[in-house]
Protein backbone atom coordinates (compact mmCIF):
# COMPACT_ATOMS: atom_id res chain seq x y z
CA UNK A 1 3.31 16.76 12.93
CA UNK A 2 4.71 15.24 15.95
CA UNK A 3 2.49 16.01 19.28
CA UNK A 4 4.15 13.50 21.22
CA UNK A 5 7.64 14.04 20.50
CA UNK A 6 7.95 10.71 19.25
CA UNK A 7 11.02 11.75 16.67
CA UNK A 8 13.37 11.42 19.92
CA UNK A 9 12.46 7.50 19.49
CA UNK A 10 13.34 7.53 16.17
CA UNK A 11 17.34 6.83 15.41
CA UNK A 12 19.13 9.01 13.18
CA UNK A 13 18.89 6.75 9.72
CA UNK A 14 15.04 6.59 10.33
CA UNK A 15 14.85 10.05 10.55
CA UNK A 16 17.64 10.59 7.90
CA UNK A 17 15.30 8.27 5.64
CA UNK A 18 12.32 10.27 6.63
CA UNK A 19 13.43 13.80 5.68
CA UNK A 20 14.54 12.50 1.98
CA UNK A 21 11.27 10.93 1.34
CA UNK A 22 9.61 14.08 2.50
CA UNK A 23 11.77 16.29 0.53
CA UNK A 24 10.97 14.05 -2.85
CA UNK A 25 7.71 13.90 -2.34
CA UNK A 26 7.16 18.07 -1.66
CA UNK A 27 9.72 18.19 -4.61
CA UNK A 28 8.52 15.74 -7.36
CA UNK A 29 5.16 14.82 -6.30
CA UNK A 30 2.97 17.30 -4.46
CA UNK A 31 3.53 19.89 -7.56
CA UNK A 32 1.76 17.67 -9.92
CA UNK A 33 -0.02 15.09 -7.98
CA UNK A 34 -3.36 16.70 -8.40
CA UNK A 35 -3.36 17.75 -12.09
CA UNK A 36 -2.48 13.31 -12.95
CA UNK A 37 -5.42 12.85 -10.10
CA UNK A 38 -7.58 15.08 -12.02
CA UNK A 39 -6.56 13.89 -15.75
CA UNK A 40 -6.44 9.99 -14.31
CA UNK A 41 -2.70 9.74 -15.37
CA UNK A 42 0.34 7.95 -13.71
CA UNK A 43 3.10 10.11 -13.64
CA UNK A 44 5.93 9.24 -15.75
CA UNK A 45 8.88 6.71 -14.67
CA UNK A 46 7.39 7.13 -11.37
CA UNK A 47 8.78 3.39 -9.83
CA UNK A 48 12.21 5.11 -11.52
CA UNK A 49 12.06 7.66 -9.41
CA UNK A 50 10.81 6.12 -6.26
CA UNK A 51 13.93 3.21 -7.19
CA UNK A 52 16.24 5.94 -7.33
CA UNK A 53 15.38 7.59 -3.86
CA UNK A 54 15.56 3.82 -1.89
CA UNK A 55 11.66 3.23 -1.67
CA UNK A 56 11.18 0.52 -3.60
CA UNK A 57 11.78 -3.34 -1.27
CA UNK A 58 14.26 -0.85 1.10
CA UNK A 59 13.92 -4.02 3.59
CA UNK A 60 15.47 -6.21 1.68
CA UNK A 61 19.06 -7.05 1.85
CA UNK A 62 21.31 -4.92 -0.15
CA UNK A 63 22.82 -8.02 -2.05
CA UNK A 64 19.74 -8.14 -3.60
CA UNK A 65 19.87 -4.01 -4.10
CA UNK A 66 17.60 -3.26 -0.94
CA UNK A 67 18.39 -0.91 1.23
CA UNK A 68 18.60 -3.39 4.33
CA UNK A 69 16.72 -1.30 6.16
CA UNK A 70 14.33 -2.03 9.35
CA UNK A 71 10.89 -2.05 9.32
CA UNK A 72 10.21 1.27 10.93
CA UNK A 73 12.15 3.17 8.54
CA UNK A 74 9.74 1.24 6.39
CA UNK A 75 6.99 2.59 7.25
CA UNK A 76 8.07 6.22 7.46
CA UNK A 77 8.81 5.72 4.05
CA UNK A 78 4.96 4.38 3.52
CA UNK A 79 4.01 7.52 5.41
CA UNK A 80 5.84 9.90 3.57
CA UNK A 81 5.11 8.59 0.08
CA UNK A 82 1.26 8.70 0.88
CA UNK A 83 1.36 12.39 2.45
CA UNK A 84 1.95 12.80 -1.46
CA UNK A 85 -1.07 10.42 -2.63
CA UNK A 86 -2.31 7.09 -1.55
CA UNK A 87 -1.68 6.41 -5.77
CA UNK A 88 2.23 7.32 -4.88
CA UNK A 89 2.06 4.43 -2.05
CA UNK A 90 0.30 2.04 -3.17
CA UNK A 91 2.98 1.78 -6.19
CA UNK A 92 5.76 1.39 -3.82
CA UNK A 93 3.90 -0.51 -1.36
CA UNK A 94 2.59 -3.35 -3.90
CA UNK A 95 6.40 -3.44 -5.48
CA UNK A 96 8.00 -3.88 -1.81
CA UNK A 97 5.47 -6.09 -0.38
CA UNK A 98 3.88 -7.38 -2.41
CA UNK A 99 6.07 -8.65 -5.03
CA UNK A 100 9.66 -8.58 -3.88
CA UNK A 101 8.79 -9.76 -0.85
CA UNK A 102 7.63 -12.92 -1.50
CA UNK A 103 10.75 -13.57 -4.25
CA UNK A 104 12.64 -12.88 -1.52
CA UNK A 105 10.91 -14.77 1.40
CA UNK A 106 9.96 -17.64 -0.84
CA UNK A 107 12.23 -17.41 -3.92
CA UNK A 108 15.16 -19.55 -5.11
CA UNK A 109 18.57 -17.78 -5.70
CA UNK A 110 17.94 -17.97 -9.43
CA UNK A 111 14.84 -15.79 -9.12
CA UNK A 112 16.19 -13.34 -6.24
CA UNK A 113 19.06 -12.73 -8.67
CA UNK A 114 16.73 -12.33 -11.92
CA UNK A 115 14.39 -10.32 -10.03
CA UNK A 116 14.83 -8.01 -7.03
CA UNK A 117 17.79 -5.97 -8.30
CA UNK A 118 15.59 -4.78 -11.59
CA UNK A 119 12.46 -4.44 -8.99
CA UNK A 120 14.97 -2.59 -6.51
CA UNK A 121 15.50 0.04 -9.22
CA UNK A 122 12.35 0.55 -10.66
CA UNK A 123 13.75 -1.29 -13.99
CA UNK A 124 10.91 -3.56 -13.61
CA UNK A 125 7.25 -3.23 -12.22
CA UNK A 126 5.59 -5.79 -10.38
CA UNK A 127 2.17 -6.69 -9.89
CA UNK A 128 0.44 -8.88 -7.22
CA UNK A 129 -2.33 -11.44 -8.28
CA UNK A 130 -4.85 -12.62 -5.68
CA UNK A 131 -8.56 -11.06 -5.41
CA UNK A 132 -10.69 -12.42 -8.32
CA UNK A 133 -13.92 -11.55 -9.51
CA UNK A 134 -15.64 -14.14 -7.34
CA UNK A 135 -13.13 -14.32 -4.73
CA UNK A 136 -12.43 -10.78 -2.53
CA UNK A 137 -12.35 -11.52 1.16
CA UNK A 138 -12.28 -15.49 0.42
CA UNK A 139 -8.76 -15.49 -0.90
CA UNK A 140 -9.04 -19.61 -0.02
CA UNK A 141 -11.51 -19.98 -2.77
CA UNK A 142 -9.77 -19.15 -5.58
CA UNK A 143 -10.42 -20.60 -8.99
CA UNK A 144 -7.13 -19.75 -10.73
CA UNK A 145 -5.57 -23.06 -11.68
CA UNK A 146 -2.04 -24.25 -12.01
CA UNK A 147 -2.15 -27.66 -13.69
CA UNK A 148 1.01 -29.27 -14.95
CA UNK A 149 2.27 -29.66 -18.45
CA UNK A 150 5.21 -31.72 -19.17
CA UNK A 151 8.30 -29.72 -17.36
CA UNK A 152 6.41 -26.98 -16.40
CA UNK A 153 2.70 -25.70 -15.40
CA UNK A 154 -0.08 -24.27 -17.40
CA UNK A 155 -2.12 -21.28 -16.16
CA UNK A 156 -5.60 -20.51 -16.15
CA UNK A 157 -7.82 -17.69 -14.43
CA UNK A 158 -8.11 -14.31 -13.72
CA UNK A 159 -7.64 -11.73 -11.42
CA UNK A 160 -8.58 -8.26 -10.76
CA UNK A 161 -8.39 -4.93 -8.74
CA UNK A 162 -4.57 -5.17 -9.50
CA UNK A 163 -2.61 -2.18 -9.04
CA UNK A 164 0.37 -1.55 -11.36
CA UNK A 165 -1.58 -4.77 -13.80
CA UNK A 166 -1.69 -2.56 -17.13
CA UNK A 167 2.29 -1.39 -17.04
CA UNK A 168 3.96 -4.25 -14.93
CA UNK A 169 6.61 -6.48 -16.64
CA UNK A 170 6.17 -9.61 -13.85
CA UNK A 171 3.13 -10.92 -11.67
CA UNK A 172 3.41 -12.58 -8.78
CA UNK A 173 0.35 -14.56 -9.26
CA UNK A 174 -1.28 -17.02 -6.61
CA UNK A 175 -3.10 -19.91 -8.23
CA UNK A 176 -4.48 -23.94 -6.70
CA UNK A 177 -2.33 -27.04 -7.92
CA UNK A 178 -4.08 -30.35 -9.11
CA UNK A 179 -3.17 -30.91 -5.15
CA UNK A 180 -5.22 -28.00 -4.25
CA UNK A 181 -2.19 -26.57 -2.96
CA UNK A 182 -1.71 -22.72 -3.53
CA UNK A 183 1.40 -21.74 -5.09
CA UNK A 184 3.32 -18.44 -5.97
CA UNK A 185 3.86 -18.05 -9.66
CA UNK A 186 5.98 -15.47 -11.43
CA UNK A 187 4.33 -14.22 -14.76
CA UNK A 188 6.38 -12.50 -16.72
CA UNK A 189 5.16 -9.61 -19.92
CA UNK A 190 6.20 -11.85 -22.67
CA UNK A 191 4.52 -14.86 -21.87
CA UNK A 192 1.51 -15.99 -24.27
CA UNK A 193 -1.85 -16.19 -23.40
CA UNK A 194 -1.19 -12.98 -21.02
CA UNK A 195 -3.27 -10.25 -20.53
CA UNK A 196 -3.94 -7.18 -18.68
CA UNK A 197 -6.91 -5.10 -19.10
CA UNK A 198 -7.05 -1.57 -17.60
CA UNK A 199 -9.68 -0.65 -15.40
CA UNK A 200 -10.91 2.84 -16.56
CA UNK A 201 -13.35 5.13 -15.16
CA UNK A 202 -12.53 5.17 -10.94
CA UNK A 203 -12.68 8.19 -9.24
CA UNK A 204 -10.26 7.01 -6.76
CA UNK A 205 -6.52 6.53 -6.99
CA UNK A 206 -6.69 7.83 -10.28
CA UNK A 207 -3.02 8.64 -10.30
CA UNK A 208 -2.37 5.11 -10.54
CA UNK A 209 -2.81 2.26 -13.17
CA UNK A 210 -5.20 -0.41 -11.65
CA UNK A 211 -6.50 -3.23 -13.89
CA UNK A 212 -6.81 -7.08 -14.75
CA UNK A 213 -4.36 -10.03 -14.89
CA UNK A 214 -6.24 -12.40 -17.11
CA UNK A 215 -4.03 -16.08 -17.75
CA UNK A 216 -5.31 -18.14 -21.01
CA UNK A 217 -3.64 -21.05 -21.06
CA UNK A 218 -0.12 -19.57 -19.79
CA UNK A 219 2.82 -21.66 -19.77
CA UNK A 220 4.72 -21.26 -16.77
CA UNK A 221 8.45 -22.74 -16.72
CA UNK A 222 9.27 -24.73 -13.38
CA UNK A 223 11.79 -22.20 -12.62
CA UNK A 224 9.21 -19.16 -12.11
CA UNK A 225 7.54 -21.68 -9.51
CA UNK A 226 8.33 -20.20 -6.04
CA UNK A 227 9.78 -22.99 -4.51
CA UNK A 228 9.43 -22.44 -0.64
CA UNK A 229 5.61 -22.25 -0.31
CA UNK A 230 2.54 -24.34 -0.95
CA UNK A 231 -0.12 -23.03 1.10
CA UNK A 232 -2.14 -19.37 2.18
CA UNK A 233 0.73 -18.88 4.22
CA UNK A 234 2.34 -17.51 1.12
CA UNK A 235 -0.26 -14.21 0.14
CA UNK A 236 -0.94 -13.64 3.72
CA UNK A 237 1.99 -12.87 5.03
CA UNK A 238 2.68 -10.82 1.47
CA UNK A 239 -0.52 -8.91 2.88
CA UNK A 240 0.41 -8.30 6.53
CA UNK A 241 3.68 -6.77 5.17
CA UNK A 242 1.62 -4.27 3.03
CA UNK A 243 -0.94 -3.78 5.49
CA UNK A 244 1.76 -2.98 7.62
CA UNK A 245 2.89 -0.50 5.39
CA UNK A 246 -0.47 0.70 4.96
CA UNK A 247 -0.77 1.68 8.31
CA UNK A 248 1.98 4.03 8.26
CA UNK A 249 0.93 5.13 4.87
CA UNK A 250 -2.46 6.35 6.19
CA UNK A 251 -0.91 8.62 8.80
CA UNK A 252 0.76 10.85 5.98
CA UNK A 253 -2.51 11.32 4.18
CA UNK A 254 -3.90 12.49 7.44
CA UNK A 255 -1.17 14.51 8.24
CA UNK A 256 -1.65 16.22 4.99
CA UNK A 257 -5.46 17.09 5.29
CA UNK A 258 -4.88 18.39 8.74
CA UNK A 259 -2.46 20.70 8.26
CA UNK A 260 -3.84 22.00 4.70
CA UNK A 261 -7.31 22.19 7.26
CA UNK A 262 -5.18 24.04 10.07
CA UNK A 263 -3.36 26.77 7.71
CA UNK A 264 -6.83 27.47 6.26
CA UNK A 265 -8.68 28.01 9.67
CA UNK A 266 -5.99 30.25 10.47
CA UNK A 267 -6.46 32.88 7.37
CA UNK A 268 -10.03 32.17 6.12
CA UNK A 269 -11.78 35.05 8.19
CA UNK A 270 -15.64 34.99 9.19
CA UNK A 271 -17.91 37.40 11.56
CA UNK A 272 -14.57 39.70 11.75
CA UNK A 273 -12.10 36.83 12.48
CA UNK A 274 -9.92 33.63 11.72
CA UNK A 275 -12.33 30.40 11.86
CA UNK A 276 -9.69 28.73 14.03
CA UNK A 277 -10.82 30.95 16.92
CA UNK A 278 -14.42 29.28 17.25
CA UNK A 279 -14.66 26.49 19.19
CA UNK A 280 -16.24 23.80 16.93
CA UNK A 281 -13.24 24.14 14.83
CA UNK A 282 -10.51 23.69 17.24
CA UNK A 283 -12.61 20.87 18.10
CA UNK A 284 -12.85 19.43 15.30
CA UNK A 285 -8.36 20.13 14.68
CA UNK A 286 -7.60 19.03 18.39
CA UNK A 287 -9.65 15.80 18.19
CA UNK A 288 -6.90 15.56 14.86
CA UNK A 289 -4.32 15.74 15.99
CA UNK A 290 -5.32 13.42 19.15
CA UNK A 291 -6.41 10.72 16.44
CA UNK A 292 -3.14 11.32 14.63
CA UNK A 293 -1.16 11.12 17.42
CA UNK A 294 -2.44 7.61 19.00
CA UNK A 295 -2.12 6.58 15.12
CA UNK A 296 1.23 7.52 14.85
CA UNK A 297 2.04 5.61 18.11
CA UNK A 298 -0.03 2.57 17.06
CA UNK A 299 2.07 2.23 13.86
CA UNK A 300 5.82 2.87 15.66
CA UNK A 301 5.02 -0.02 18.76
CA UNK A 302 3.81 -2.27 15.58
CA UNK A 303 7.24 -1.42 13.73
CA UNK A 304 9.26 -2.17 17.28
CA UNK A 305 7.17 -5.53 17.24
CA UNK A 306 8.12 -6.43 13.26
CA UNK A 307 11.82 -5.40 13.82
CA UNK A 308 11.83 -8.35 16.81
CA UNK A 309 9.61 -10.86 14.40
CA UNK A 310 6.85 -10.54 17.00
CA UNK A 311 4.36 -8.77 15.34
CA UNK A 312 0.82 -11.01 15.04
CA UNK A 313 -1.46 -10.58 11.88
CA UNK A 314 -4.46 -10.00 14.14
CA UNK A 315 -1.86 -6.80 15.06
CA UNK A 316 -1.50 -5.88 11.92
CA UNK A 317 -4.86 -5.75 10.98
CA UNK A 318 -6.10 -3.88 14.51
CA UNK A 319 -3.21 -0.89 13.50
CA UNK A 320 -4.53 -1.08 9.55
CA UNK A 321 -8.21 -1.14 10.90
CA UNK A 322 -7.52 1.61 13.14
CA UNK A 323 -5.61 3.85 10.97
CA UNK A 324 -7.12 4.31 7.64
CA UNK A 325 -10.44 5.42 9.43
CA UNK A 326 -8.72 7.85 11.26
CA UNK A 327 -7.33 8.88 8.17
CA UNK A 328 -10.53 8.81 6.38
CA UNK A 329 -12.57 10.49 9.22
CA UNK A 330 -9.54 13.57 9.40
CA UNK A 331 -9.94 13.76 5.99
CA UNK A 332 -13.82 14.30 6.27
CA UNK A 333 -13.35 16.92 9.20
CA UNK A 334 -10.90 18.59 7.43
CA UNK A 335 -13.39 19.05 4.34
CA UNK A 336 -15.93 20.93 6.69
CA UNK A 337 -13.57 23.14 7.56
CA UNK A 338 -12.53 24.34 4.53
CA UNK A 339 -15.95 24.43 3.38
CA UNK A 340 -16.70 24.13 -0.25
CA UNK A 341 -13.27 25.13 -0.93
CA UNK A 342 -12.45 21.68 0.10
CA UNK A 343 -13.73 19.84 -2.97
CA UNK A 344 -11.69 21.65 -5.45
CA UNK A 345 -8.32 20.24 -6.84
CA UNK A 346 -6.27 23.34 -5.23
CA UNK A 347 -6.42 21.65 -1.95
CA UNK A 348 -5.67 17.85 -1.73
CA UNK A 349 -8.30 17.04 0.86
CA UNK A 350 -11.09 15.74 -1.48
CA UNK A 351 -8.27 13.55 -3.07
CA UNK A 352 -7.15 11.89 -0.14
CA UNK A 353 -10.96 11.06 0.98
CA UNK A 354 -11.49 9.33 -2.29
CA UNK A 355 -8.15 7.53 -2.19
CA UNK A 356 -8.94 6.39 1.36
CA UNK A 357 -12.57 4.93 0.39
CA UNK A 358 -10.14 2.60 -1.59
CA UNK A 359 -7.07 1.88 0.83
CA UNK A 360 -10.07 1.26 3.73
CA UNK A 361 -11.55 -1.40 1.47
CA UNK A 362 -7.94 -3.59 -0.01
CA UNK A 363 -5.65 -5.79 1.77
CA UNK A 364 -8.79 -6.68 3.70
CA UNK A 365 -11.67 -4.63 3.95
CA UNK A 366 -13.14 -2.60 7.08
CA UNK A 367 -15.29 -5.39 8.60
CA UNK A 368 -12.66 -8.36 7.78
CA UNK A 369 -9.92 -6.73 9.80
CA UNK A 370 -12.87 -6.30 13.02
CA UNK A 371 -13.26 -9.59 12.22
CA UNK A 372 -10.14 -10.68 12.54
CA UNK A 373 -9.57 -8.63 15.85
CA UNK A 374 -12.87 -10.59 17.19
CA UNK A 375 -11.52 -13.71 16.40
CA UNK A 376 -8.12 -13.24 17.81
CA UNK A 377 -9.89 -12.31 21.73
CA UNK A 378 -12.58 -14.74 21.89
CA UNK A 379 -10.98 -17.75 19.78
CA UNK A 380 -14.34 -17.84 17.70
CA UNK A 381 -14.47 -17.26 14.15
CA UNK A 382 -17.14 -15.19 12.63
CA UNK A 383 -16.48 -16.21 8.72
């Protein structure tokens, strides 16, 4: 769907990375995607897959097996992978920014080496440890604690809401120092006193594993210390690379619901002809694809910004603000117009809604992102 002609800004390996996400996700994903919804199943050697296609940390450098690609290419990616299912993104998007980023950003050489290329491929599956049951939107008071034990560090806490927790093999975990200094960790499977409950029973991205990471007494060698950060600083700008991502991301599951919406109006017939001939349905399709559109050009000046290192967090929050609403209020629209046919599992729109109640509420919920906006234009903070 592109209203605004906005592929002639694209260059050709943007679009050539487009098209091949597109085709493996209408290949490999929409097929299936809602029978694992419906069953609550992640489908098999998914991060496999979505290694062997490029989608997995495809901005980082290709010495580290990244694709070295830019930021907008990126997000198409995000977009693509989420026209599939929010489950599909969130996989790749919590691998690429969440955990190879910051082993690449504030990583030694030792640990790119050990761990991007296996992350790269989908040989390994990372997890990202920050919310905790007292601590959501208050990342700064965490109560995971690093405290040091002879050469290396002992761990102690827990977190939760962790997508990918129940099958990863490392955790980059954020925990305080006996400085109160907040430092990147990586956790690996095998380490004792590790733990990672699943969290059963959601009726949203249920094509993904979400659960716990929970630390008891977890020795952590000095080399799994990331050594370039000691401060928020670290997780946020892990999150404003996701909710970059995000915002991109959103825009496919939009896409999806309006077009399954438009095909629909166009053969369902009522009073002797197609519903897409009365006027509170195109209405509710044109207002859409206007939503989609400004999205979709929200999301590619943000990209433009990140490829020059000039993109803000308060920007990145205004475009993943923006976005997921859009997508969740196209999603609602589109339900009405498929009528009760739009709760059923043969049409994806009911899974997208309830996939989007989640994506509007991580990397920073709804009001935190206004929040942030507010405080960027007046200077005042409302926390």
């Amino acid at each position: 769907m592109d209203y605004y002609q906005i592929e002639q800004l694209l260059t050709p390996e943007q679009l050539l990375v487009r098209d091949s996400i597109s085709e493996f996700v209408k290949s490999e994903i929409s097929p299936i995607i809602d029978q694992y919804a419906q069953e609550h199943k992640e489908i098999p050697d998914l991060m496999k897959k979505l290694g062997r296609i490029g989608a997995l940390g495809p901005f980082i450098p290709e010495q580290y097996g990244g694709a070295g690609l830019d930021q907008i290419a990126y997000g198409l990616i995000m977009q693509e992978l989420e026209y599939g299912d929010s489950a599909i993104r969130s996989a790749a998007s919590v691998q690429s920014s969440l955990v190879m980023y910051p082993i690449y950003s504030f990583g030694s050489e030792d640990q790119k080496q050990k761990f991007l290329p296996g992350l790269a491929k989908g040989e390994l599956i990372g997890a990202f440890g920050l919310t905790e049951p007292n601590h959501g939107s208050d990342p700064a008071g965490m109560e995971t604690k690093l405290i040091k034990d002879g050469d290396g560090y002992r761990l102690n806490g827990a977190k939760m809401w962790i997508t990918n927790a129940p099958i990863c093999d490392i955790a980059v975990v954020w925990a305080r120092d006996e400085e109160k200094k907040i430092r990147g960790v990586i956790v690996e499977r095998a380490f004792q006193g590790f733990s990672t409950p699943e969290t059963l029973n959601k009726w949203s991205l249920r094509a993904s594993k979400t659960g716990e990471l929970v630390f008891d007494q977890v020795y952590i060698p000095k080399e799994n210390i990331l050594p370039e950060v000691n401060s928020m600083r670290g997780p946020l700008s892990c999150l404003n690379s996701a909710r970059y991502g995000i915002s991109w991301g959103a825009i496919g599951a939009a896409v999806d619901c309006y077009q399954t919406a438009l095909k629909y109006a166009k053969e369902r017939q009522q009073f002797g002809k197609p519903i897409a001939s009365f006027q509170l349905q195109q209405k509710k399709m044109a207002e859409m694809v206007t939503e989609i559109t400004k999205a979709q050009l929200l999301s590619l000046r943000l990209g433009q910004l990140k490829n020059e290192d000039q993109a803000t967090p308060a920007q990145i929050s205004m475009a993943k603000r923006n976005n997921v609403n859009m997508a969740l209020q196209v999603a609602r629209e589109a339900r009405q117009i498929l009528g009760a046919m739009g709760i059923v599992g043969d049409y994806p729109i009911m899974r997208h809604m309830m996939n989007l109640e989640s994506v509007i509420t991580y990397e920073g919920t709804h009001d935190i992102h206004l929040l942030i906006t507010g405080n960027d234009i007046t200077g005042i903070s409302a926390f």
